[in-house]
Protein backbone atom coordinates (compact mmCIF):
# COMPACT_ATOMS: atom_id res chain seq x y z
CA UNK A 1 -13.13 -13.14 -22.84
CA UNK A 2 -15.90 -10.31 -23.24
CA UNK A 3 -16.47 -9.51 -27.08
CA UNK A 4 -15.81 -5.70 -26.34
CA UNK A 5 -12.40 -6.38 -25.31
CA UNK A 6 -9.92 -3.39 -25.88
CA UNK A 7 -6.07 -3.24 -26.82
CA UNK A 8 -4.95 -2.76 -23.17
CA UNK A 9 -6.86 -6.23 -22.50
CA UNK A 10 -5.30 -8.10 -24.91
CA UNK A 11 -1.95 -6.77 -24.29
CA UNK A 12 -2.19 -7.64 -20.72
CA UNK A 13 -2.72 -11.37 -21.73
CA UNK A 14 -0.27 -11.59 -24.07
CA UNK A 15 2.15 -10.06 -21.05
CA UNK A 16 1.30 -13.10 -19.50
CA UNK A 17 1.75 -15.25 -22.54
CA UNK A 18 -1.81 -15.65 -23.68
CA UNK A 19 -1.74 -14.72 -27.68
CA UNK A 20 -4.43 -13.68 -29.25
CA UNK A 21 -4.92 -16.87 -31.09
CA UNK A 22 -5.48 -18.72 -28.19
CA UNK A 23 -8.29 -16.55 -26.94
CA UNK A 24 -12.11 -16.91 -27.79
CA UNK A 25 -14.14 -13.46 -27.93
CA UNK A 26 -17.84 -14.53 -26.05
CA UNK A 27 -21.05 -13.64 -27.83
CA UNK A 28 -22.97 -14.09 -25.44
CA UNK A 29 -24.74 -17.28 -26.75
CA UNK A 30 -24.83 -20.75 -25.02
CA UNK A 31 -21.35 -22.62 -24.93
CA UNK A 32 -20.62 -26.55 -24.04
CA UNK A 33 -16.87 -27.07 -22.86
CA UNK A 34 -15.64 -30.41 -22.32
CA UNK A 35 -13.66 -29.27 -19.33
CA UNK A 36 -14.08 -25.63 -17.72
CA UNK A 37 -11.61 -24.60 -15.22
CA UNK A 38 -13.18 -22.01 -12.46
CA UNK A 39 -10.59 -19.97 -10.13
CA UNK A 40 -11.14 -20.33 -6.24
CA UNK A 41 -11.75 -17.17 -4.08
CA UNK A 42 -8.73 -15.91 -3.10
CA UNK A 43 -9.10 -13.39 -0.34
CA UNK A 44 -11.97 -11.67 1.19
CA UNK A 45 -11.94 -8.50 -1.18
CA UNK A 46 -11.35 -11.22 -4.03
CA UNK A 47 -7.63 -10.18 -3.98
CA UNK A 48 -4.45 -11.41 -2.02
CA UNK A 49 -0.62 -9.54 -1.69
CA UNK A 50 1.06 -12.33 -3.36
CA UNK A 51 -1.63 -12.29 -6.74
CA UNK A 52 -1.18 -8.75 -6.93
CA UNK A 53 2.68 -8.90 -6.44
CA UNK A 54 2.85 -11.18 -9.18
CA UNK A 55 0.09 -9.54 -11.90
CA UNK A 56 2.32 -6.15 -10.81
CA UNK A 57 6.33 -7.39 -11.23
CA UNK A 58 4.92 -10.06 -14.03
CA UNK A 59 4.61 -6.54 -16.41
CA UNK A 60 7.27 -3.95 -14.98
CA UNK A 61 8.92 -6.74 -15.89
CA UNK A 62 7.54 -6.88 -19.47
CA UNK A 63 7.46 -3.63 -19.94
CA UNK A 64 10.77 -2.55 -18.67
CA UNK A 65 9.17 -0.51 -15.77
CA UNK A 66 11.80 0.33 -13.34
CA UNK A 67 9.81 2.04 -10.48
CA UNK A 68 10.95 0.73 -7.30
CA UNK A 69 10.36 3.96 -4.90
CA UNK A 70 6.77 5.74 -4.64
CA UNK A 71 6.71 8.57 -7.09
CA UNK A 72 5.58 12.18 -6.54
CA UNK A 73 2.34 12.07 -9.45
CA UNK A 74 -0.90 12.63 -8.51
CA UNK A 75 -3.44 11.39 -10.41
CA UNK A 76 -7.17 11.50 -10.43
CA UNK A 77 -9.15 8.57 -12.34
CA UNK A 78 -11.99 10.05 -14.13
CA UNK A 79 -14.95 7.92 -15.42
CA UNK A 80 -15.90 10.26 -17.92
CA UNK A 81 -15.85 7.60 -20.43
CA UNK A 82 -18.62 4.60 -17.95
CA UNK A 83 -21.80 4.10 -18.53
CA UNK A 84 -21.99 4.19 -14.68
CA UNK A 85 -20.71 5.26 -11.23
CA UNK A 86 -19.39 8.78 -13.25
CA UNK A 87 -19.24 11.80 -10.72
CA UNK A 88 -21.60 13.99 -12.21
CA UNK A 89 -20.33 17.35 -10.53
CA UNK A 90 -16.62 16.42 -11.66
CA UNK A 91 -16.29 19.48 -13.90
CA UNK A 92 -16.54 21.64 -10.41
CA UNK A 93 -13.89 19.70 -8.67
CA UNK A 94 -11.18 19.38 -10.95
CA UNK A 95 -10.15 23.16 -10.20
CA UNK A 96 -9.70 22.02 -7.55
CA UNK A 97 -7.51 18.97 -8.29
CA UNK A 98 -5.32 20.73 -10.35
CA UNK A 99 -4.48 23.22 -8.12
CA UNK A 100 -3.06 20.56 -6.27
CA UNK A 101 -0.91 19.03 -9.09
CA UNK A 102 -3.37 16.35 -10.08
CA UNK A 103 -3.47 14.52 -13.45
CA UNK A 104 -6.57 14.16 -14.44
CA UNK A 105 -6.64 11.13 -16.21
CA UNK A 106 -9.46 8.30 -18.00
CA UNK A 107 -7.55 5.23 -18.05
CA UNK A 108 -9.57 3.50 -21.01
CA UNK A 109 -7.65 6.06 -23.00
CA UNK A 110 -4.00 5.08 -22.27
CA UNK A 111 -2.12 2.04 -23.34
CA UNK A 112 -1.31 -0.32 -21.20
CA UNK A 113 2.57 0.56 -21.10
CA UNK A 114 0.99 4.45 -20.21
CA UNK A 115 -0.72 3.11 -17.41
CA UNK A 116 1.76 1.14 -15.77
CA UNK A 117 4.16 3.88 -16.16
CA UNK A 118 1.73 6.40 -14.38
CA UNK A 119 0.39 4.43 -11.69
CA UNK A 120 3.64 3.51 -10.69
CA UNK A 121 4.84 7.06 -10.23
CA UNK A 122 2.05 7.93 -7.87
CA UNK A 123 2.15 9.14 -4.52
CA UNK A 124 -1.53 9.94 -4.32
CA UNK A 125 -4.70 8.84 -6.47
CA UNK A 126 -7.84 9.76 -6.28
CA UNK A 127 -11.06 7.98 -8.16
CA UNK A 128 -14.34 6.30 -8.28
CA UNK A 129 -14.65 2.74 -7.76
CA UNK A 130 -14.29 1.36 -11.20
CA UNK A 131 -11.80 -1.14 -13.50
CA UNK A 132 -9.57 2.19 -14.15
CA UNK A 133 -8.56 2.69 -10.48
CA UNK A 134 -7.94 -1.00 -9.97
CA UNK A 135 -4.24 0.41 -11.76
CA UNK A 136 -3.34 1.88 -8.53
CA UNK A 137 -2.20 -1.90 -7.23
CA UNK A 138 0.73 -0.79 -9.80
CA UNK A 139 1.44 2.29 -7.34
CA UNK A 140 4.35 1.49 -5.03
CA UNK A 141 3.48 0.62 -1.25
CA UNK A 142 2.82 3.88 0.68
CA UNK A 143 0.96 5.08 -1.70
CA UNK A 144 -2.49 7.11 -0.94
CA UNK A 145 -5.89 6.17 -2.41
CA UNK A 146 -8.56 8.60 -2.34
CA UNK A 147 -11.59 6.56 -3.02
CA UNK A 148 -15.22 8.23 -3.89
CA UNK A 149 -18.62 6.06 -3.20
CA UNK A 150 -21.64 6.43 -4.85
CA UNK A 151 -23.82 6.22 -1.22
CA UNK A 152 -25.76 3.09 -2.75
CA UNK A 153 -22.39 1.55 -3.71
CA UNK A 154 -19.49 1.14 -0.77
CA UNK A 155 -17.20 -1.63 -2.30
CA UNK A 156 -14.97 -2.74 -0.08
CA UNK A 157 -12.99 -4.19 -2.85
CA UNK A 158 -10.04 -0.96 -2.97
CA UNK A 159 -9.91 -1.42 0.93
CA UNK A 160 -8.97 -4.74 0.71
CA UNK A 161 -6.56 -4.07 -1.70
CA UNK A 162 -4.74 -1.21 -0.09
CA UNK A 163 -4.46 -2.79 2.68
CA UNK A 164 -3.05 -6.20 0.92
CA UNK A 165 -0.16 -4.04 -0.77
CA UNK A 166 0.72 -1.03 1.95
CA UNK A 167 -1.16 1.36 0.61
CA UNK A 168 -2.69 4.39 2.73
CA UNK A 169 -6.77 4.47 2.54
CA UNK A 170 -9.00 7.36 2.07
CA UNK A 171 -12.71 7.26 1.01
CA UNK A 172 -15.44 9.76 0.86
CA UNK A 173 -19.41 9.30 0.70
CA UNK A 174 -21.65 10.98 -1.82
CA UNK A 175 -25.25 11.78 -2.89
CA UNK A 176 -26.72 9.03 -5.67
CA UNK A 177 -28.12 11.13 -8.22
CA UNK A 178 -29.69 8.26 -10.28
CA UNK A 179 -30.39 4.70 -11.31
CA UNK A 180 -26.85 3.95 -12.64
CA UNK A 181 -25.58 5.44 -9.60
CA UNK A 182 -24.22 8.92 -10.94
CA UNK A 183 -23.61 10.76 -8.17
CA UNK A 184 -21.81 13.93 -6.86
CA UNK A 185 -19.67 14.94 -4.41
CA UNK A 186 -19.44 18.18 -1.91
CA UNK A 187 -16.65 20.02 -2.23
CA UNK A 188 -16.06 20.49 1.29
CA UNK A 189 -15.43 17.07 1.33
CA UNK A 190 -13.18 17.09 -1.46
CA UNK A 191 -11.41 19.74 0.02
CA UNK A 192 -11.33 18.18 3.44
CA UNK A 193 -9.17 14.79 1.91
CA UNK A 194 -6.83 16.85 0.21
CA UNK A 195 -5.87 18.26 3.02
CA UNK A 196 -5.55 15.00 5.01
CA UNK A 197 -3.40 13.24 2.97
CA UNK A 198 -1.78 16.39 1.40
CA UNK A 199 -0.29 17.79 4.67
């Protein structure tokens, strides 16, 4: 696994029953494995219903999540904390957010157990594209995602989920403000999915 790993990582894969002495942190050198086992491509988006109804029951089930209706949380995913893809008028739209009830929210923050939790309780989330909003597939089907493009970066990847596990889809186009694809969004537009999904 990547050297920068965090908790939440290894927690995951010890969920699954991967300890931590079993795992080997890459440095990025040049390896030689006697046998190296490569997963096949699943599903168009890279993801199928049945992987994602495992990796989701596989740790309620570990961590004593009950959830089994859609919750009323909102939350919004904030990337304040990327290198990348952050929405760099974000400080003008949470107002906004939160006078809808949202959580605003950076994943990277939480343990693993606090995301689970949260994600499960959702009725709507809104985010960039980005490993943080990939927690929604914990949300319970009917669920509505809200996702925001950079315009040089429409990943089709949240579709495909959505689609795999019943959730509703939402997504909304902005300006690229810069090489790492910072980028805002109007908030007209903003203001416009709210009310979509909201009403």
């Amino acid at each position: 696994i990547p050297a920068w790993v965090k908790q939440y990582h290894l927690d995951s894969l010890e969920a699954f029953g991967i300890e931590e002495d079993r795992i080997l942190k890459f440095d990025g050198g040049t390896w030689d494995f006697d046998r190296l086992y490569v997963p096949s491509f699943l599903a168009p988006g890279g993801h199928s219903e049945r992987q994602i109804t495992w990796v989701r029951e596989r740790l309620r089930e570990v961590f004593d999540i009950k959830q089994t209706n859609p919750g009323d949380r909102r939350i919004y995913v904030s990337r304040r904390d990327a290198a990348s893809r952050r929405l760099v008028n974000e400080d003008a739209i949470l107002p906004l957010l939160k006078q809808s009830e949202f959580e605003i929210i950076a994943p990277g923050e939480l343990t693993l157990t606090e995301q689970i939790t949260k994600f499960s309780e959702a009725s709507v989330i809104i985010g960039v594209a980005g490993s943080g909003l990939t927690n929604f597939a914990f949300a319970q089907p009917g669920c509505t995602l809200i996702e925001f493009h950079p315009a040089d970066y429409v990943n089709l990847a949240y579709w495909f989920m959505a689609s795999a596990v019943g959730h509703n889809y939402w997504f909304e186009i902005g300006q690229t403000v810069n090489e790492t694809q910072d980028f805002t969004i109007e908030l007209e537009r903003v203001e416009a999915a709210l009310k979509a999904v909201l009403t």
